[in-house]
C-alpha atoms as a PDB file:
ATOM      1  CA  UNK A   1       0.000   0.000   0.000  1.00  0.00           C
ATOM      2  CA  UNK A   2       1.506   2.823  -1.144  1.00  0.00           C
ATOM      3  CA  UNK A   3       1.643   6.012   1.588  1.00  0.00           C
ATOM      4  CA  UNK A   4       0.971   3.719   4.095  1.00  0.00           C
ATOM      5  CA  UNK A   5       3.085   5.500   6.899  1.00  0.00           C
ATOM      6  CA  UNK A   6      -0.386   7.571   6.963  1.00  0.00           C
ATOM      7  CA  UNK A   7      -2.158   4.306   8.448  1.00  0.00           C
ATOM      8  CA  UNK A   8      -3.222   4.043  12.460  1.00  0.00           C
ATOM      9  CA  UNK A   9      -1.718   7.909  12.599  1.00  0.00           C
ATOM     10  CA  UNK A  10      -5.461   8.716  12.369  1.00  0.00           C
ATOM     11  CA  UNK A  11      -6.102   6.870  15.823  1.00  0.00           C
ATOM     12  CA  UNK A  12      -3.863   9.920  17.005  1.00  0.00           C
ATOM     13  CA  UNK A  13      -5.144  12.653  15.176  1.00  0.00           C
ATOM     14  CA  UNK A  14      -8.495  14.265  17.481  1.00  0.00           C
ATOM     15  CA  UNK A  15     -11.539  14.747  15.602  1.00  0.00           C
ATOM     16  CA  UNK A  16     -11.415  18.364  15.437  1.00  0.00           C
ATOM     17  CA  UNK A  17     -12.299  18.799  11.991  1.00  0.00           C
ATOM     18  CA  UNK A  18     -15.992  20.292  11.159  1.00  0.00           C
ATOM     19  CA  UNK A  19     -17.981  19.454   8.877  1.00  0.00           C
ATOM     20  CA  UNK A  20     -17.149  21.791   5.730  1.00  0.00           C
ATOM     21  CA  UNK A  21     -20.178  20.221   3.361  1.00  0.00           C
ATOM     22  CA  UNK A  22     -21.884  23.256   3.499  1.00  0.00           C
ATOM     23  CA  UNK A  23     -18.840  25.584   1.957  1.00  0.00           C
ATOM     24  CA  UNK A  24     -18.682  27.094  -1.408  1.00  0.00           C
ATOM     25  CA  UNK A  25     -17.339  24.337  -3.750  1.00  0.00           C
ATOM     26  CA  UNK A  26     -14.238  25.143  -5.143  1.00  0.00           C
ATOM     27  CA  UNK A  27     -14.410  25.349  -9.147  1.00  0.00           C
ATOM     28  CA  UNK A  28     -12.955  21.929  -9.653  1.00  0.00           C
ATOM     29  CA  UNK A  29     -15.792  20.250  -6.888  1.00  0.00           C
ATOM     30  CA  UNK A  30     -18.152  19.193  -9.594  1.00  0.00           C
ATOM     31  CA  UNK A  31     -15.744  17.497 -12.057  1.00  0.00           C
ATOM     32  CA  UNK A  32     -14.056  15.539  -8.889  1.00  0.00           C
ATOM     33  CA  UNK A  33     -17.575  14.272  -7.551  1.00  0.00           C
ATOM     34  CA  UNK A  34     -18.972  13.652 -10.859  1.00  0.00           C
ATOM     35  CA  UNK A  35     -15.519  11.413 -11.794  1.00  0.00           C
ATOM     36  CA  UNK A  36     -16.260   9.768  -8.196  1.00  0.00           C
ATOM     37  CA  UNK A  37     -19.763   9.079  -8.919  1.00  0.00           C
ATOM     38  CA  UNK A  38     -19.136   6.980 -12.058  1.00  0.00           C
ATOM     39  CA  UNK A  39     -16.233   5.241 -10.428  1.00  0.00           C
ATOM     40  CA  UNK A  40     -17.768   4.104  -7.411  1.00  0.00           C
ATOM     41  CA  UNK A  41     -20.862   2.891 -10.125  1.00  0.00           C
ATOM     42  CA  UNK A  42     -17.921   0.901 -11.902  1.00  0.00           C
ATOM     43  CA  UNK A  43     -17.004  -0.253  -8.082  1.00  0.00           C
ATOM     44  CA  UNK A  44     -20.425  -1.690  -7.393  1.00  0.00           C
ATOM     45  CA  UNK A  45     -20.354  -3.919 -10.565  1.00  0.00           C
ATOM     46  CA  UNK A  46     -16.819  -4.988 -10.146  1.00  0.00           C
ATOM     47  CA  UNK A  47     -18.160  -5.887  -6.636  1.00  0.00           C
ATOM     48  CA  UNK A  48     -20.622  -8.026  -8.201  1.00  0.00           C
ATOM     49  CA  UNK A  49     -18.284  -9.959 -10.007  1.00  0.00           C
ATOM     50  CA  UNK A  50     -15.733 -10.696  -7.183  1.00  0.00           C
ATOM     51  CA  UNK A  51     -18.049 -10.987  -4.263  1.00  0.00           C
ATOM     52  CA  UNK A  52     -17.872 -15.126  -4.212  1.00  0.00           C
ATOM     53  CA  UNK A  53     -14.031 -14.640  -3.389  1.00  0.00           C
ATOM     54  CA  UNK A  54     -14.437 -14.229   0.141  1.00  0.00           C
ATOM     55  CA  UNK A  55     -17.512 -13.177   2.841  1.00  0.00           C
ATOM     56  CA  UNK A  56     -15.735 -10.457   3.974  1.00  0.00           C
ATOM     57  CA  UNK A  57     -16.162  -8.584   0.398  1.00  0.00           C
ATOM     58  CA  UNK A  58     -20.397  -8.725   0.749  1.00  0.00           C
ATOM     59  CA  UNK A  59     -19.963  -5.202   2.438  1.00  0.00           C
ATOM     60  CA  UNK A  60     -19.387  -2.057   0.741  1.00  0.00           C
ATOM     61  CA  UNK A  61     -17.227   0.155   2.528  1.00  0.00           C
ATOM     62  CA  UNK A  62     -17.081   3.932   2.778  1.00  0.00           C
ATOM     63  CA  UNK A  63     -14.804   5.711   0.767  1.00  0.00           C
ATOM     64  CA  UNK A  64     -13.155   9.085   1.673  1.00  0.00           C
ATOM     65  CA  UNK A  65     -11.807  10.467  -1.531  1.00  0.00           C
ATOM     66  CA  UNK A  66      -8.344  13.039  -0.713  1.00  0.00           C
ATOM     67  CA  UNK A  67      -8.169  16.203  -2.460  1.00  0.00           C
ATOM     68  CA  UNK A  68      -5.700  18.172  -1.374  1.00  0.00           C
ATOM     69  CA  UNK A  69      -6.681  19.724   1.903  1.00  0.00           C
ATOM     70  CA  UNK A  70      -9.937  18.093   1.177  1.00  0.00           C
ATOM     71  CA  UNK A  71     -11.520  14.932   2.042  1.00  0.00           C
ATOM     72  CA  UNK A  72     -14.928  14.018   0.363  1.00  0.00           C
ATOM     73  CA  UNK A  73     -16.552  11.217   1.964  1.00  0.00           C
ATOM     74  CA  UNK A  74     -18.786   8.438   0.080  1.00  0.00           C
ATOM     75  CA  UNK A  75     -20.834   5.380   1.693  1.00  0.00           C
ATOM     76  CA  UNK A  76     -23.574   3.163   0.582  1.00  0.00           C
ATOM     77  CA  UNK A  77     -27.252   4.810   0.070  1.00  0.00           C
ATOM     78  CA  UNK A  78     -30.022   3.167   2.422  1.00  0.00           C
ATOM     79  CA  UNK A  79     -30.892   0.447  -0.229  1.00  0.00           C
ATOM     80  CA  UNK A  80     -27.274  -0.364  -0.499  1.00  0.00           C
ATOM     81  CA  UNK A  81     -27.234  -0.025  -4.576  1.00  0.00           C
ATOM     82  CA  UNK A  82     -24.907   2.519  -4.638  1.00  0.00           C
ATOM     83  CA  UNK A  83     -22.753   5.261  -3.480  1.00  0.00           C
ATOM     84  CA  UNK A  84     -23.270   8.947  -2.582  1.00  0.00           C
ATOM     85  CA  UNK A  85     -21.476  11.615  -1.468  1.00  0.00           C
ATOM     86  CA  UNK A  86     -22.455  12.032   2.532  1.00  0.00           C
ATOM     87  CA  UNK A  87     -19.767  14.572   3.470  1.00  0.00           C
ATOM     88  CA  UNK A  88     -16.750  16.618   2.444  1.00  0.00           C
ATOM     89  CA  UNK A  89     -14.387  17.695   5.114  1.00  0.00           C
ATOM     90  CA  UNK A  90     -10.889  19.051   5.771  1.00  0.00           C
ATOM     91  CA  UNK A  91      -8.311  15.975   6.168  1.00  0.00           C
ATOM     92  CA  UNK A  92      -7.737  15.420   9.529  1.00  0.00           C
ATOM     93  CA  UNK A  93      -4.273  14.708   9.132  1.00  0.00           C
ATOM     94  CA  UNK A  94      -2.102  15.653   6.313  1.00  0.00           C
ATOM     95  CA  UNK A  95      -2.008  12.877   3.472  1.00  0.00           C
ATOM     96  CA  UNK A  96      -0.311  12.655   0.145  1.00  0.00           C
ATOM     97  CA  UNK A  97      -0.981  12.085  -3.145  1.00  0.00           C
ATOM     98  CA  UNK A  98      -1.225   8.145  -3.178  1.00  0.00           C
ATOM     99  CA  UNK A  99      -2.332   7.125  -0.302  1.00  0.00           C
ATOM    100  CA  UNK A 100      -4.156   3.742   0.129  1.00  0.00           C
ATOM    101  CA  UNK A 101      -5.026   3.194   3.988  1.00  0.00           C
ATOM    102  CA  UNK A 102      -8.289   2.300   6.177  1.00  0.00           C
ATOM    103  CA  UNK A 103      -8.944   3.470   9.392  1.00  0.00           C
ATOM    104  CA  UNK A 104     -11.386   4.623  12.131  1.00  0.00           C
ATOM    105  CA  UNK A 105     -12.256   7.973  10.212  1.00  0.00           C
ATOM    106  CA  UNK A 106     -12.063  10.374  13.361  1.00  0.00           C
ATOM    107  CA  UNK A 107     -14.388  12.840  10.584  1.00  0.00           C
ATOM    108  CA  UNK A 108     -16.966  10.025  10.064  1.00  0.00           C
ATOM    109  CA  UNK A 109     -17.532   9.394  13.181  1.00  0.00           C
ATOM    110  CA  UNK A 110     -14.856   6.503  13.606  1.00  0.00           C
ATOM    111  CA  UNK A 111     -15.933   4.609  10.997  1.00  0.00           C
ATOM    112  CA  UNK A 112     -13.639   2.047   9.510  1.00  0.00           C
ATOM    113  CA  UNK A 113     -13.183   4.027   5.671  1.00  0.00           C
ATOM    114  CA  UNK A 114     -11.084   3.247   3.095  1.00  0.00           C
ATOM    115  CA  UNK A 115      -8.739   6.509   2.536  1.00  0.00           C
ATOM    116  CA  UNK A 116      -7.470   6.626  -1.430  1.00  0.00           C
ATOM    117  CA  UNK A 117      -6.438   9.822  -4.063  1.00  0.00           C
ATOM    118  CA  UNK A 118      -8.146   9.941  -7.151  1.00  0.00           C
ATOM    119  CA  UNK A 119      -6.205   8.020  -9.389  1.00  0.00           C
ATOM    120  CA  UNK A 120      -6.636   4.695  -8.062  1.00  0.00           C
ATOM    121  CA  UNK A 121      -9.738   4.918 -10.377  1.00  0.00           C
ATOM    122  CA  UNK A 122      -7.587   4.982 -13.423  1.00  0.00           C
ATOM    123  CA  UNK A 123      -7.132   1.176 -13.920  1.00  0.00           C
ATOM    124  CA  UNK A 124      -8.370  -2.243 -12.808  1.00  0.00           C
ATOM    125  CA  UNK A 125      -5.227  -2.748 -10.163  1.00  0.00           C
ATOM    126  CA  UNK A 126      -6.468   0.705  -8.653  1.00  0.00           C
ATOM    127  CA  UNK A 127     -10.332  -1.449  -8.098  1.00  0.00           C
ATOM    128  CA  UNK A 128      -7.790  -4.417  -6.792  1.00  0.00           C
ATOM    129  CA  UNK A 129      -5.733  -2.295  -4.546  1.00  0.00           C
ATOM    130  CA  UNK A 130      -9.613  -0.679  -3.367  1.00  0.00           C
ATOM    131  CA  UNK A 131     -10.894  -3.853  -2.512  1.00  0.00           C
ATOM    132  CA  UNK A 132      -7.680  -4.981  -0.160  1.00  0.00           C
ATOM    133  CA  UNK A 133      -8.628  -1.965   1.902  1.00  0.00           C
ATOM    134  CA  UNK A 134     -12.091  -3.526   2.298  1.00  0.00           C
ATOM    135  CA  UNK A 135     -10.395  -6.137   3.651  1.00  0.00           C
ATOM    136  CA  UNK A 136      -9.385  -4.587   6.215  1.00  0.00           C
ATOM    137  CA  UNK A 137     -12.332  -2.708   7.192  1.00  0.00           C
ATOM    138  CA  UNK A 138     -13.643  -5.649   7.481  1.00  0.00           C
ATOM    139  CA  UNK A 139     -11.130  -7.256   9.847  1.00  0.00           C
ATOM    140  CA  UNK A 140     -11.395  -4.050  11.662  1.00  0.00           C
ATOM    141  CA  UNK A 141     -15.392  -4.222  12.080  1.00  0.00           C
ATOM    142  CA  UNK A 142     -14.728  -8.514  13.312  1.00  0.00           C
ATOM    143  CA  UNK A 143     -12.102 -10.196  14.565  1.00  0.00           C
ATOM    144  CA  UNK A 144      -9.064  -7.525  14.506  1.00  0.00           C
ATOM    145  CA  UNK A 145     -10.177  -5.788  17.880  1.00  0.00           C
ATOM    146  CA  UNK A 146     -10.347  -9.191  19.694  1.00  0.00           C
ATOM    147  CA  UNK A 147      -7.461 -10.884  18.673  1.00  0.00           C
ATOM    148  CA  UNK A 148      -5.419  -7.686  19.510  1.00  0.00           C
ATOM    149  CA  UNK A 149      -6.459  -7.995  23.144  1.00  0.00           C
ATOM    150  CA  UNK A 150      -4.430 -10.945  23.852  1.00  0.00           C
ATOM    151  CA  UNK A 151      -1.365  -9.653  22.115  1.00  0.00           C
ATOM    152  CA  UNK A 152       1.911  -8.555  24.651  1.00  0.00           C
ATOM    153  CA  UNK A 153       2.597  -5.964  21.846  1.00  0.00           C
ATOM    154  CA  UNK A 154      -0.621  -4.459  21.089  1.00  0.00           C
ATOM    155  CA  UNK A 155      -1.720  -4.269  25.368  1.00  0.00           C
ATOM    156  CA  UNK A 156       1.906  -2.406  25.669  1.00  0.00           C
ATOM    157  CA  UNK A 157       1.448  -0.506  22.898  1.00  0.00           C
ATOM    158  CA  UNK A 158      -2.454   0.452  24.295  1.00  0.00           C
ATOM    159  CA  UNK A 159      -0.662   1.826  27.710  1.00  0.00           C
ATOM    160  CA  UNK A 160       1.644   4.094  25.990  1.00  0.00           C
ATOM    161  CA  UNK A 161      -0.731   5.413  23.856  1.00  0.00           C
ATOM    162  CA  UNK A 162       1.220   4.262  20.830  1.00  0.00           C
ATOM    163  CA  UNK A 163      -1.311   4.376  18.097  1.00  0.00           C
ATOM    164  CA  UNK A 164       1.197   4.007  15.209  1.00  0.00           C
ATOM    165  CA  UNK A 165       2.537   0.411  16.631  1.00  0.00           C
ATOM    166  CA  UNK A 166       1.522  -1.406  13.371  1.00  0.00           C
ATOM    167  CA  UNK A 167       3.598   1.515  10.836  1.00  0.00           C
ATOM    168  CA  UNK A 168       6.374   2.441  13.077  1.00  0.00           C
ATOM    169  CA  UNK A 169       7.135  -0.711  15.212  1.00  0.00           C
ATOM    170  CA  UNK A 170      10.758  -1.014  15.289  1.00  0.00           C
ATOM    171  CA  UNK A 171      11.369  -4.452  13.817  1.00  0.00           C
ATOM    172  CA  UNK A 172      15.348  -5.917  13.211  1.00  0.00           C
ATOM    173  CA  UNK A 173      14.726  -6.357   9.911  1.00  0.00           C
ATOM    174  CA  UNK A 174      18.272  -6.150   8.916  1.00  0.00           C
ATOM    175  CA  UNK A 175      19.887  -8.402  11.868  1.00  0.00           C
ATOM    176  CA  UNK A 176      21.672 -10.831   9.752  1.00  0.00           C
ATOM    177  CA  UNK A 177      20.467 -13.771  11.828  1.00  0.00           C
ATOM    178  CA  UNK A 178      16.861 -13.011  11.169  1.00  0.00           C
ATOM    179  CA  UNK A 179      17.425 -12.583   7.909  1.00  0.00           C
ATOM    180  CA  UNK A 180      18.548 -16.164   7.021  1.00  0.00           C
ATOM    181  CA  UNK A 181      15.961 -17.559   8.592  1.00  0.00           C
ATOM    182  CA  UNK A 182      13.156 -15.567   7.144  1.00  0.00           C
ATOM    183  CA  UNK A 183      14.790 -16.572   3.886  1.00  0.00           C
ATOM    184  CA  UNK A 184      14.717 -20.138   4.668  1.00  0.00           C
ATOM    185  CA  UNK A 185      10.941 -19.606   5.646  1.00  0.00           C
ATOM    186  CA  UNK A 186       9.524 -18.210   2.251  1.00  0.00           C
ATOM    187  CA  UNK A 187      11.744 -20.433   0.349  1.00  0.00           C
ATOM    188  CA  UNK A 188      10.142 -23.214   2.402  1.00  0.00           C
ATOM    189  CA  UNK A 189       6.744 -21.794   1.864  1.00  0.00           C
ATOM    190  CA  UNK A 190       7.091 -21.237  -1.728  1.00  0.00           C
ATOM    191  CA  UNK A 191       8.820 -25.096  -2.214  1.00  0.00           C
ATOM    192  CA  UNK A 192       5.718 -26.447  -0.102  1.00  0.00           C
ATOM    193  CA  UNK A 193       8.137 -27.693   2.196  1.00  0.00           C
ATOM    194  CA  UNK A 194       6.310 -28.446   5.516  1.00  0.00           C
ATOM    195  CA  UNK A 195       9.054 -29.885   7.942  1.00  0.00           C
ATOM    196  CA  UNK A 196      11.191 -26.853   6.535  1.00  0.00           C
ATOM    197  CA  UNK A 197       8.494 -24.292   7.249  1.00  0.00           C
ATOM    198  CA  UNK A 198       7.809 -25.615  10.750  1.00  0.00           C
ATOM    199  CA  UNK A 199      11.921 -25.493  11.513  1.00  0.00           C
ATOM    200  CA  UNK A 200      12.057 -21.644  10.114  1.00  0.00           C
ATOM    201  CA  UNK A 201       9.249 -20.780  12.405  1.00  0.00           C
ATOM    202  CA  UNK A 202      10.535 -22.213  15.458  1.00  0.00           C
ATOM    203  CA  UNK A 203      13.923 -20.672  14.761  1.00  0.00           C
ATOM    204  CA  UNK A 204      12.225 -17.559  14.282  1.00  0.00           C
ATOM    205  CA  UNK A 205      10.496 -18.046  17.336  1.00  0.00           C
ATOM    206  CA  UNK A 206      13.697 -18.553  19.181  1.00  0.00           C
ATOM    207  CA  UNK A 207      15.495 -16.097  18.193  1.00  0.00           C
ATOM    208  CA  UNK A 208      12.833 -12.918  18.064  1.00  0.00           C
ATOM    209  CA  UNK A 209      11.369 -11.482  21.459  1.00  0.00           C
ATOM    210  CA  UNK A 210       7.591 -11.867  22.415  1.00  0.00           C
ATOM    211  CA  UNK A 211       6.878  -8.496  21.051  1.00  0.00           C
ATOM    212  CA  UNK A 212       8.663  -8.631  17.522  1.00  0.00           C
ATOM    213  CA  UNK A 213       7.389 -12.355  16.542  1.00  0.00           C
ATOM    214  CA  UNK A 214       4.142 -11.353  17.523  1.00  0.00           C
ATOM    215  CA  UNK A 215       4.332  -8.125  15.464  1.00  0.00           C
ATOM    216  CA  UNK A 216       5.861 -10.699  12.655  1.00  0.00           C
ATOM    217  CA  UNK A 217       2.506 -12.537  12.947  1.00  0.00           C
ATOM    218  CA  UNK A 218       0.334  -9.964  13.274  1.00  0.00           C
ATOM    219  CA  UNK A 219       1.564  -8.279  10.173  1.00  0.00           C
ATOM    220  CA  UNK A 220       1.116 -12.121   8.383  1.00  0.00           C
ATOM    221  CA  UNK A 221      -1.645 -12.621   9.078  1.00  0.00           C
ATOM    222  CA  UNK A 222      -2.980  -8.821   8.738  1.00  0.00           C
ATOM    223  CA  UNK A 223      -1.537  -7.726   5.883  1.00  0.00           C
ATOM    224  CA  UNK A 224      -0.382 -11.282   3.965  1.00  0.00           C
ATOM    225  CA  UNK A 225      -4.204 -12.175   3.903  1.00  0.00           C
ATOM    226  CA  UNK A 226      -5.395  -8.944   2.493  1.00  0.00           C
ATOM    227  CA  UNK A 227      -2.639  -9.658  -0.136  1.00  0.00           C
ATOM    228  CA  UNK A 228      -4.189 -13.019  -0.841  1.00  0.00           C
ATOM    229  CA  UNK A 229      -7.358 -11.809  -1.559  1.00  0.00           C
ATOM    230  CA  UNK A 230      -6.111  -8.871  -3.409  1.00  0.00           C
ATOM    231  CA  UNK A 231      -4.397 -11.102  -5.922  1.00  0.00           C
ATOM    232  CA  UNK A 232      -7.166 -13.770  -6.236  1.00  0.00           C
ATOM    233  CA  UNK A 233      -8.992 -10.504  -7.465  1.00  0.00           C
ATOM    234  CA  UNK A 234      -6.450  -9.391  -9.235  1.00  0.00           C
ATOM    235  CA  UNK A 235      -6.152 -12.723 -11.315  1.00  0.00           C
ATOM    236  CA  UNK A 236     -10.036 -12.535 -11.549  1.00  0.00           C
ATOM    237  CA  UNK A 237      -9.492  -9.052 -13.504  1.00  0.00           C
ATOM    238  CA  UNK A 238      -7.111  -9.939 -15.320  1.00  0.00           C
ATOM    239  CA  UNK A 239      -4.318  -7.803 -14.185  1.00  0.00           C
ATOM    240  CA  UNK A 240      -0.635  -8.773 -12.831  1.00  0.00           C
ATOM    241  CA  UNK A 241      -0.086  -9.731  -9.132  1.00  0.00           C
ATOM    242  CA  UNK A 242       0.947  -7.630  -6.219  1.00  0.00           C
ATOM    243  CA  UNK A 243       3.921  -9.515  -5.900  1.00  0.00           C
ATOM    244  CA  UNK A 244       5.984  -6.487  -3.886  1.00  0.00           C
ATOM    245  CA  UNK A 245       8.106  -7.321  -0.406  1.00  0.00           C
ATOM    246  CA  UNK A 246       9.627 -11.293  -1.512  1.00  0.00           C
ATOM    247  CA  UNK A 247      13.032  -9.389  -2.392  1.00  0.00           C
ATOM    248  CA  UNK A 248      15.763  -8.341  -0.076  1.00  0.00           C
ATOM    249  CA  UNK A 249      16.221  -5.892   1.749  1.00  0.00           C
ATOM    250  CA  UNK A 250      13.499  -6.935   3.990  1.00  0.00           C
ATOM    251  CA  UNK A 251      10.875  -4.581   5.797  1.00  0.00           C
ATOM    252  CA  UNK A 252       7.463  -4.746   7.030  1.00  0.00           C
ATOM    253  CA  UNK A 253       6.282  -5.169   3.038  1.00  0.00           C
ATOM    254  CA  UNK A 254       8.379  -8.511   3.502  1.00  0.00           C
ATOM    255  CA  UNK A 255       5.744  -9.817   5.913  1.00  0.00           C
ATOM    256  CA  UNK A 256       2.747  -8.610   3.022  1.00  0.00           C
ATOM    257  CA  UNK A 257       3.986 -11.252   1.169  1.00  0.00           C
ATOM    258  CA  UNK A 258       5.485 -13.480   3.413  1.00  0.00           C
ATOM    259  CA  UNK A 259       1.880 -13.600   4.883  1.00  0.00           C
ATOM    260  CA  UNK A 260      -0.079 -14.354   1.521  1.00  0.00           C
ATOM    261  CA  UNK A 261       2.407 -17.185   0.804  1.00  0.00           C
ATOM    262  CA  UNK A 262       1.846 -18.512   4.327  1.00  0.00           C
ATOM    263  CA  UNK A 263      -1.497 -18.298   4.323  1.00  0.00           C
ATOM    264  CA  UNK A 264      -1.755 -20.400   1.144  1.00  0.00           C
ATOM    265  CA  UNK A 265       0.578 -22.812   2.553  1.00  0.00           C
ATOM    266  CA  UNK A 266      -2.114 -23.150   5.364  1.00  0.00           C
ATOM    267  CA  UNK A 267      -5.268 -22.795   3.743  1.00  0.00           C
ATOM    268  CA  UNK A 268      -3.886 -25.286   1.031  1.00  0.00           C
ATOM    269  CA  UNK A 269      -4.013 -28.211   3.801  1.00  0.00           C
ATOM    270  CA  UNK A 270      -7.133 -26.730   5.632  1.00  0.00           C
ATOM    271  CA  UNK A 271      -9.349 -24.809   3.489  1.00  0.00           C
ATOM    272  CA  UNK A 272     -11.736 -23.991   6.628  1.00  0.00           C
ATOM    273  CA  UNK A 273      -9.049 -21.635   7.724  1.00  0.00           C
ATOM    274  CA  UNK A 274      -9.642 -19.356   4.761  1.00  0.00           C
ATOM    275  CA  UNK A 275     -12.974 -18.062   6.036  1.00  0.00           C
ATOM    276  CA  UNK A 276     -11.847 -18.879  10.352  1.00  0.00           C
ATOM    277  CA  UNK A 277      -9.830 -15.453  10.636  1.00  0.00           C
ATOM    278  CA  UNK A 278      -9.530 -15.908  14.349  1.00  0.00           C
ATOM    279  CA  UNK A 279      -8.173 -19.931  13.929  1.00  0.00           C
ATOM    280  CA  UNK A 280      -5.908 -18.499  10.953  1.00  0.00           C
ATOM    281  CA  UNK A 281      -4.290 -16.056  13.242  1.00  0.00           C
ATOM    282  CA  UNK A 282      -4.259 -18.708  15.733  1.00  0.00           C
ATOM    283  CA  UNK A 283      -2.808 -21.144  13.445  1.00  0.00           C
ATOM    284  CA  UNK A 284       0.129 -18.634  12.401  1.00  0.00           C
ATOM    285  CA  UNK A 285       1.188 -17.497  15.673  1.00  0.00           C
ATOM    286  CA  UNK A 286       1.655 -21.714  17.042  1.00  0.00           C
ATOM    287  CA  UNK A 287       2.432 -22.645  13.397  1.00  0.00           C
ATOM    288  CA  UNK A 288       1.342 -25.444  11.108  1.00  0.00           C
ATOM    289  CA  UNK A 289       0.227 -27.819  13.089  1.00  0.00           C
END
């Protein structure tokens, strides 16, 4: 996700942005919420045609469109057939041209709301990249808030007030040790190679503290399923995979698609865990078995 470093910053940010629907629209409103109109109609079909992929794509999410200083805010009419424009505000944080996030929207009311520029309407891999932030609305609005509870890294990170723990968590990606055996891991994942996935892991497991292998996990599981999904939609619009994070240097994108591959790996010897987010997570922090 591109300008992700804008993601969980929004926990931190207090709503203190009114409501500026009722302004004078600035000359270019019309052509922007006209453009976002049709879009979001071409959204609503695509929806259509990916829905069977996974449950967690039957809801439509909102959609705060960034322009500029300016935020306009989009969400499902009360017969759920389409989208219209409910609010425009000021951004509540500054956000650059790019972004892909989702977040508790402090300006809708902390409603998990996918957060995008206006050019990720340009092409089907924009609708792709769209629909991965559904994804995690959706975790958000089920099993995210739960399974966080019982985390070491996410109750410390709750006392300090760190909302950002997810972006800015201070992982050794680049201790040489870790690095070897995160290697050995995807290879082991991409070769189907169970008895070397379960070594990597425990290795891993070994050798990272509480807090970092659960961040590892959490950003598997997370991120590397969103990725899955994103890519089975991808293939079903005929456009090339996310394939971004397998190379070295590692960083938290490592764990995007460390994650998807991981996930397959599971899901290919228990396909119940593909629609079980709470046993998948549960699965990936104990391992395979």
């Amino acid at each position: 996700m591109k300008a992700l470093g804008s993601y969980m910053l929004g926990f931190a940010i207090a709503a203190w942005c009114a409501s500026a629907y009722g302004q004078p629209r600035s000359p270019s409103e019309p052509s922007l919420v006209g453009h976002v109109d049709s879009a979001l109609a071409v959204l609503v079909r695509l929806q259509k045609e990916i829905v069977d992929i996974h449950p967690l794509l039957v809801i439509l999410q909102p959609v705060a469109v960034v322009d500029g200083e300016e935020m306009y805010i989009f969400d499902v009419d009360s017969l759920h057939a389409g989208y219209t424009l409910v609010k425009k505000t000021p951004v509540p944080f500054p956000m650059e041209k790019g972004i892909r996030a989702s977040f508790p929207l402090s300006t809708y009311g902390g409603k998990p709301t996918c957060v995008v520029t206006p050019e990720v309407f340009d092409d089907r891999e924009g609708y792709a990249t769209l629909f991965h932030e559904f994804i995690h609305c959706a975790q958000f609005q089920t099993v995210e808030p739960g399974l966080k509870q019982h985390l070491e890294i996410a109750q410390q990170a709750a006392k300090a007030n760190n909302y950002s723990w997810e972006i800015m968590h201070a992982f050794p990606y680049q201790d040489s040790t870790f690095i070897e055996r995160y290697g050995s891991f995807l290879k082991a994942l991409q070769t189907g190679d169970r008895k070397g996935v379960d070594e990597s892991l425990q290795a891993l497991k070994r050798q990272l503290s509480k807090t970092d292998y659960e961040y590892m996990v959490w950003e598997e599981w997370k991120e590397g399923f969103a990725r899955l999904i994103e890519n089975k939609i991808r293939a079903r619009l005929g456009v090339p995979p996310n394939q971004g994070g397998i190379e070295r240097p590692y960083n938290r994108v490592t764990f995007y698609a460390g994650g998807e591959l991981f996930i397959h790996f599971l899901v290919w010897h228990d396909e119940d865990l593909l629609t079980d987010m709470n046993e998948l997570f549960a699965r990936m922090l104990e391992g395979t078995d």
